[in-house]
C-alpha atoms as a PDB file:
ATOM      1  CA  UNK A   1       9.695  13.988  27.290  1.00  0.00           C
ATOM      2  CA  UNK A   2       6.665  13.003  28.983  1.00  0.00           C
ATOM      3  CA  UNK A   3       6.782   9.155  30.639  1.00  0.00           C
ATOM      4  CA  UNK A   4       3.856   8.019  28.424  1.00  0.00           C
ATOM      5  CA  UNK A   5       5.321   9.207  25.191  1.00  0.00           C
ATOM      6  CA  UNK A   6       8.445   7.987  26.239  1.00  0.00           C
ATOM      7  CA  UNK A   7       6.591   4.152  26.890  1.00  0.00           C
ATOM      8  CA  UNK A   8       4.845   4.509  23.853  1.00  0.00           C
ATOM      9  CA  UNK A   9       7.914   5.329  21.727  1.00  0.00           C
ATOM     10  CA  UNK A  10       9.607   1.645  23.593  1.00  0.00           C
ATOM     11  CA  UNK A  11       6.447  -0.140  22.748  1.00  0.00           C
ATOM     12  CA  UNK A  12       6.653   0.958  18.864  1.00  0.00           C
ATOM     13  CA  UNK A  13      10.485   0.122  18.876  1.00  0.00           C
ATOM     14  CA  UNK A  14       9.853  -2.950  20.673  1.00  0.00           C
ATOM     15  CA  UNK A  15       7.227  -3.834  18.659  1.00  0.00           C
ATOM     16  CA  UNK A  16       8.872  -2.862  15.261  1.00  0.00           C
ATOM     17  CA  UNK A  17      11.891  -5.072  16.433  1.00  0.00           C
ATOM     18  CA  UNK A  18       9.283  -8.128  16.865  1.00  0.00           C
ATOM     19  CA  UNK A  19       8.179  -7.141  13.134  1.00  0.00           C
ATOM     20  CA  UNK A  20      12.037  -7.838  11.720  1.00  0.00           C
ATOM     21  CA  UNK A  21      12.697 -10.666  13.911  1.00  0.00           C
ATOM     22  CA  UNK A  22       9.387 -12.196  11.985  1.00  0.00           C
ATOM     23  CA  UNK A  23      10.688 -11.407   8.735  1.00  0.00           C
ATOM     24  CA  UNK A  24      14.012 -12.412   9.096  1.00  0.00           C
ATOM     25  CA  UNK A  25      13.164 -16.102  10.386  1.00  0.00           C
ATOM     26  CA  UNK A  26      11.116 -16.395   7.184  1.00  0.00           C
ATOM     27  CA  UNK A  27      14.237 -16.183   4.729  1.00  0.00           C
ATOM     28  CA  UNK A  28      15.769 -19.762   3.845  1.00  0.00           C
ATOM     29  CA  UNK A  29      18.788 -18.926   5.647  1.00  0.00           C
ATOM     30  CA  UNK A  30      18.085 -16.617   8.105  1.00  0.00           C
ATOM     31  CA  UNK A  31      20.969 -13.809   9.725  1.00  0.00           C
ATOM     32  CA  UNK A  32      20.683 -16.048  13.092  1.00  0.00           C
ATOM     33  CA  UNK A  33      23.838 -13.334  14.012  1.00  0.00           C
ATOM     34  CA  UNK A  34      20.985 -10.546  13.386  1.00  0.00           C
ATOM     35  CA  UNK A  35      18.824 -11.949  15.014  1.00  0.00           C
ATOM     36  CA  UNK A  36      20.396 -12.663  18.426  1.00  0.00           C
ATOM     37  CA  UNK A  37      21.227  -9.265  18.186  1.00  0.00           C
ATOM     38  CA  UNK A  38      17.568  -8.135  17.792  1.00  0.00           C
ATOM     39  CA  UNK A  39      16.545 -10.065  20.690  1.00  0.00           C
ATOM     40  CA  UNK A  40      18.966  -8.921  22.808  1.00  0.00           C
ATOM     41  CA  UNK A  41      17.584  -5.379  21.733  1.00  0.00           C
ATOM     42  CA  UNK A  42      14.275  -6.230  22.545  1.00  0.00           C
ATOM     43  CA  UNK A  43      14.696  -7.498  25.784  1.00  0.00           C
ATOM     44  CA  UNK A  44      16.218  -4.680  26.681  1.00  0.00           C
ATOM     45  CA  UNK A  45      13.570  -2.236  25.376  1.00  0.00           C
ATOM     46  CA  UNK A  46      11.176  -4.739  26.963  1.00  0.00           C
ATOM     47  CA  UNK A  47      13.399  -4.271  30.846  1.00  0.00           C
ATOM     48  CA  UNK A  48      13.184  -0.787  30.199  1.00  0.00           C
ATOM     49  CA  UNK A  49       9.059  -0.541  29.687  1.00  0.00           C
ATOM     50  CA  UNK A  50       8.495  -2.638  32.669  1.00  0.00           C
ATOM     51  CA  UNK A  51      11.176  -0.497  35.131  1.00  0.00           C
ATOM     52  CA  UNK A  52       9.264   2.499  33.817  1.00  0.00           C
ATOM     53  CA  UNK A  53       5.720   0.860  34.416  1.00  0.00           C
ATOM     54  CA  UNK A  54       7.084  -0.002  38.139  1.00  0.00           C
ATOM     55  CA  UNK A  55       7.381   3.761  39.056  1.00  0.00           C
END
Protein backbone atom coordinates (compact mmCIF):
# COMPACT_ATOMS: atom_id res chain seq x y z
CA UNK A 1 0.00 0.00 0.00
CA UNK A 2 1.20 3.24 -1.05
CA UNK A 3 2.21 5.81 2.11
CA UNK A 4 -0.45 8.36 1.00
CA UNK A 5 -3.28 5.92 0.81
CA UNK A 6 -2.13 4.45 3.79
CA UNK A 7 -2.30 8.34 5.62
CA UNK A 8 -5.40 8.92 4.05
CA UNK A 9 -7.04 5.67 5.22
CA UNK A 10 -5.64 6.97 9.26
CA UNK A 11 -7.08 10.34 8.59
CA UNK A 12 -10.69 8.81 7.63
CA UNK A 13 -10.43 6.37 10.69
CA UNK A 14 -9.22 9.07 12.78
CA UNK A 15 -11.61 11.27 11.68
CA UNK A 16 -14.62 8.79 11.76
CA UNK A 17 -13.52 8.04 15.44
CA UNK A 18 -13.86 11.99 16.19
CA UNK A 19 -17.47 11.56 14.49
CA UNK A 20 -18.58 8.77 17.38
CA UNK A 21 -16.83 10.39 20.12
CA UNK A 22 -19.30 13.53 19.09
CA UNK A 23 -22.23 11.46 19.10
CA UNK A 24 -21.70 9.58 22.00
CA UNK A 25 -21.12 12.73 24.40
CA UNK A 26 -24.52 13.90 23.13
CA UNK A 27 -26.58 10.93 24.78
CA UNK A 28 -27.87 11.79 28.46
CA UNK A 29 -25.66 9.28 29.83
CA UNK A 30 -22.94 8.85 27.76
CA UNK A 31 -20.61 5.20 27.51
CA UNK A 32 -17.69 7.40 29.27
CA UNK A 33 -16.03 3.48 29.22
CA UNK A 34 -16.48 3.85 25.22
CA UNK A 35 -15.33 6.66 25.05
CA UNK A 36 -11.94 6.51 26.80
CA UNK A 37 -11.54 3.74 24.69
CA UNK A 38 -12.11 5.79 21.48
CA UNK A 39 -9.68 8.29 22.51
CA UNK A 40 -7.17 6.11 23.28
CA UNK A 41 -7.80 4.80 19.60
CA UNK A 42 -7.47 8.02 18.23
CA UNK A 43 -4.45 9.05 19.67
CA UNK A 44 -2.96 6.32 18.51
CA UNK A 45 -4.12 6.62 14.87
CA UNK A 46 -3.21 10.28 15.39
CA UNK A 47 0.91 8.99 16.68
CA UNK A 48 0.81 6.90 13.81
CA UNK A 49 -0.07 9.83 10.98
CA UNK A 50 2.46 12.09 12.43
CA UNK A 51 5.50 9.16 12.62
CA UNK A 52 4.50 8.55 9.02
CA UNK A 53 4.46 12.39 8.09
CA UNK A 54 8.12 12.54 9.85
CA UNK A 55 9.66 10.17 7.18
Amino acid sequence: MALAAHLEELSNKHAKIDETIHKEMKYPAPDTVRITALKKQKLQIKQKIALYNAQ
